[in-house]
N, C-alpha and C. Protein backbone atom coordinates (compact mmCIF):
# COMPACT_ATOMS: atom_id res chain seq x y z
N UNK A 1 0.81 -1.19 0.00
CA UNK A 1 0.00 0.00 0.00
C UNK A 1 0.86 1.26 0.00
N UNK A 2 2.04 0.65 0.69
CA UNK A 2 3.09 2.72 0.95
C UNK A 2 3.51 2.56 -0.82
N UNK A 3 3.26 1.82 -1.80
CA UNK A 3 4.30 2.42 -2.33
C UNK A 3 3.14 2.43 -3.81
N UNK A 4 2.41 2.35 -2.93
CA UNK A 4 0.86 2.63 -4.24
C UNK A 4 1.08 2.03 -5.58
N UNK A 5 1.70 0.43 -5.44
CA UNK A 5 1.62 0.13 -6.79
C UNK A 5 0.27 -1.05 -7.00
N UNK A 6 -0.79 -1.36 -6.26
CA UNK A 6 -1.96 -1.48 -6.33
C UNK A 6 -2.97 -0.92 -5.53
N UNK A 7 -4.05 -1.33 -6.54
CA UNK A 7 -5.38 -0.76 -5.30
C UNK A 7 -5.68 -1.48 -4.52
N UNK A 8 -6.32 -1.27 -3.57
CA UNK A 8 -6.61 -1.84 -2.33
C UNK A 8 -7.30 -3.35 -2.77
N UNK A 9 -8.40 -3.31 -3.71
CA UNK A 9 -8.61 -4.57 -4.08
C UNK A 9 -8.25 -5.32 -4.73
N UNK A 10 -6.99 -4.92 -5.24
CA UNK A 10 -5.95 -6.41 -5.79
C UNK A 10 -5.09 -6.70 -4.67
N UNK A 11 -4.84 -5.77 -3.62
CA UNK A 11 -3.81 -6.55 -3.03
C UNK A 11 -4.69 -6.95 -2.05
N UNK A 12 -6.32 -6.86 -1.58
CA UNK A 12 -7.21 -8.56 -0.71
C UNK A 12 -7.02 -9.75 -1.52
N UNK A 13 -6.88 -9.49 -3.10
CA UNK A 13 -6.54 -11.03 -3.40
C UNK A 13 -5.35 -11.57 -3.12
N UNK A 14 -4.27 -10.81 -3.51
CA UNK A 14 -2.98 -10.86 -3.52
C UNK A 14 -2.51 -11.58 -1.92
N UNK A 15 -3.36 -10.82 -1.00
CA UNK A 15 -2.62 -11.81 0.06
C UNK A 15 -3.41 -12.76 0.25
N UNK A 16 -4.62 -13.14 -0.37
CA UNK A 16 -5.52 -14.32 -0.13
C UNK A 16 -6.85 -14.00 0.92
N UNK A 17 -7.47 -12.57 0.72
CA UNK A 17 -8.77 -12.27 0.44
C UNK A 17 -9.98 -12.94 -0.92
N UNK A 18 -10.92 -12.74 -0.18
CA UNK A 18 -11.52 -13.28 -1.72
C UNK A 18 -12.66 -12.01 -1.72
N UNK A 19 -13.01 -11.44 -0.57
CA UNK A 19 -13.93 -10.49 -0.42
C UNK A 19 -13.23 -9.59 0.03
N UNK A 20 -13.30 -7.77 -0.93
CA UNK A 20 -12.63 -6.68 -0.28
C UNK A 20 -13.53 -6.51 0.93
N UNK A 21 -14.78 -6.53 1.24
CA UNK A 21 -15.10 -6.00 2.31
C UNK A 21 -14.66 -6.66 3.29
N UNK A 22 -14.35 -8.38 3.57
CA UNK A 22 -14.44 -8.70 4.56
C UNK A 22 -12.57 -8.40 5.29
N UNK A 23 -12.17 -8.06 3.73
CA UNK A 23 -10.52 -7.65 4.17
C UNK A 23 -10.39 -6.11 4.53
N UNK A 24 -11.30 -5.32 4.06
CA UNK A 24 -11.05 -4.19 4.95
C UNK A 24 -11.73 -3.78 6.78
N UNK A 25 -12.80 -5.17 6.64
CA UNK A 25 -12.88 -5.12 7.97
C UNK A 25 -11.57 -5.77 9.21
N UNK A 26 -11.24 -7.29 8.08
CA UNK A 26 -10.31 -7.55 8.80
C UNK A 26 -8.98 -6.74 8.99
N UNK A 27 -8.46 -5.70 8.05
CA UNK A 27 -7.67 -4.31 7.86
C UNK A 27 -7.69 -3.85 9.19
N UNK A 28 -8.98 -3.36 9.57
CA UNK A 28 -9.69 -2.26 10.31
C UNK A 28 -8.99 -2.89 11.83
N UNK A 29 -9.61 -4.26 12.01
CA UNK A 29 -9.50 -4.99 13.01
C UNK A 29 -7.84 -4.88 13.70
N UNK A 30 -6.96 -5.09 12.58
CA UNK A 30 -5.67 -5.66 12.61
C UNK A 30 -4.76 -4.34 12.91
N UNK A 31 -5.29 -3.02 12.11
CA UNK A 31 -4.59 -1.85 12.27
C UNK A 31 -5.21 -0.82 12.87
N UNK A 32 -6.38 -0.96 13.24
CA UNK A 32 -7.17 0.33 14.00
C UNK A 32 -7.74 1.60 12.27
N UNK A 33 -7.66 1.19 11.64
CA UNK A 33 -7.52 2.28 10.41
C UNK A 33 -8.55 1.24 8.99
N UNK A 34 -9.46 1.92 8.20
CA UNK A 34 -9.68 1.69 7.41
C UNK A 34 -8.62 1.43 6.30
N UNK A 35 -8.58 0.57 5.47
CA UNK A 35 -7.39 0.52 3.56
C UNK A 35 -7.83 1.97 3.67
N UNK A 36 -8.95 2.44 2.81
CA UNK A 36 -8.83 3.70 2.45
C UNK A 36 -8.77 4.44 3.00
N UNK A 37 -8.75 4.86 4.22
CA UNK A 37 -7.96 6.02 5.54
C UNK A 37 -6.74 5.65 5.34
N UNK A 38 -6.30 5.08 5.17
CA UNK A 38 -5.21 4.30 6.04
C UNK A 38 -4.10 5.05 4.14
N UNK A 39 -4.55 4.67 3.27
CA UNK A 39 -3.89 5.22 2.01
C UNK A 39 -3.83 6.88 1.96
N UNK A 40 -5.22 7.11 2.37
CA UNK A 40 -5.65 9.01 2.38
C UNK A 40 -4.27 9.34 2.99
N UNK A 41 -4.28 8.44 4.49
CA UNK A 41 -3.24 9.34 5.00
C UNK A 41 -2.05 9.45 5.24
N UNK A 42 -1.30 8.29 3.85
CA UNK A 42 -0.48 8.41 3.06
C UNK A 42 -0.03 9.40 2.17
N UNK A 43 -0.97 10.01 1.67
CA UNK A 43 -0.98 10.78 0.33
C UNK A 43 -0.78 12.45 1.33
N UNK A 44 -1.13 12.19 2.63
CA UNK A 44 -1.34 13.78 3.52
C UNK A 44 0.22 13.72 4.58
N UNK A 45 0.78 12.84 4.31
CA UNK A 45 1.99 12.43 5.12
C UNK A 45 3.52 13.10 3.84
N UNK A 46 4.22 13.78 4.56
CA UNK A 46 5.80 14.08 3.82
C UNK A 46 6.65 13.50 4.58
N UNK A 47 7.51 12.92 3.45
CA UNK A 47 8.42 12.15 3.80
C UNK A 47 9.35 13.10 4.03
């Protein structure tokens, strides 16, 4: 996700999601942060 070379729903398959929703809940669960919060506030972050 840091290096934005997919969207959020190729990489639930990619690690062996089959449903984006149930991987951004499990996301949510695992990091405290929504995929798409969690990218937003990537894009609002300087390196």
């Amino acid at each position: 996700m840091r290096e934005r070379e997919y969207q959020t729903d190729e990489i639930c398959y990619i690690v062996g999601f089959n449903n984006p929703s149930y991987f951004a809940r499990y996301f949510q669960k695992q990091f405290g942060i929504l995929p798409k919060d969690y990218v937003k506030n990537l894009s609002t972050q300087t390196i």
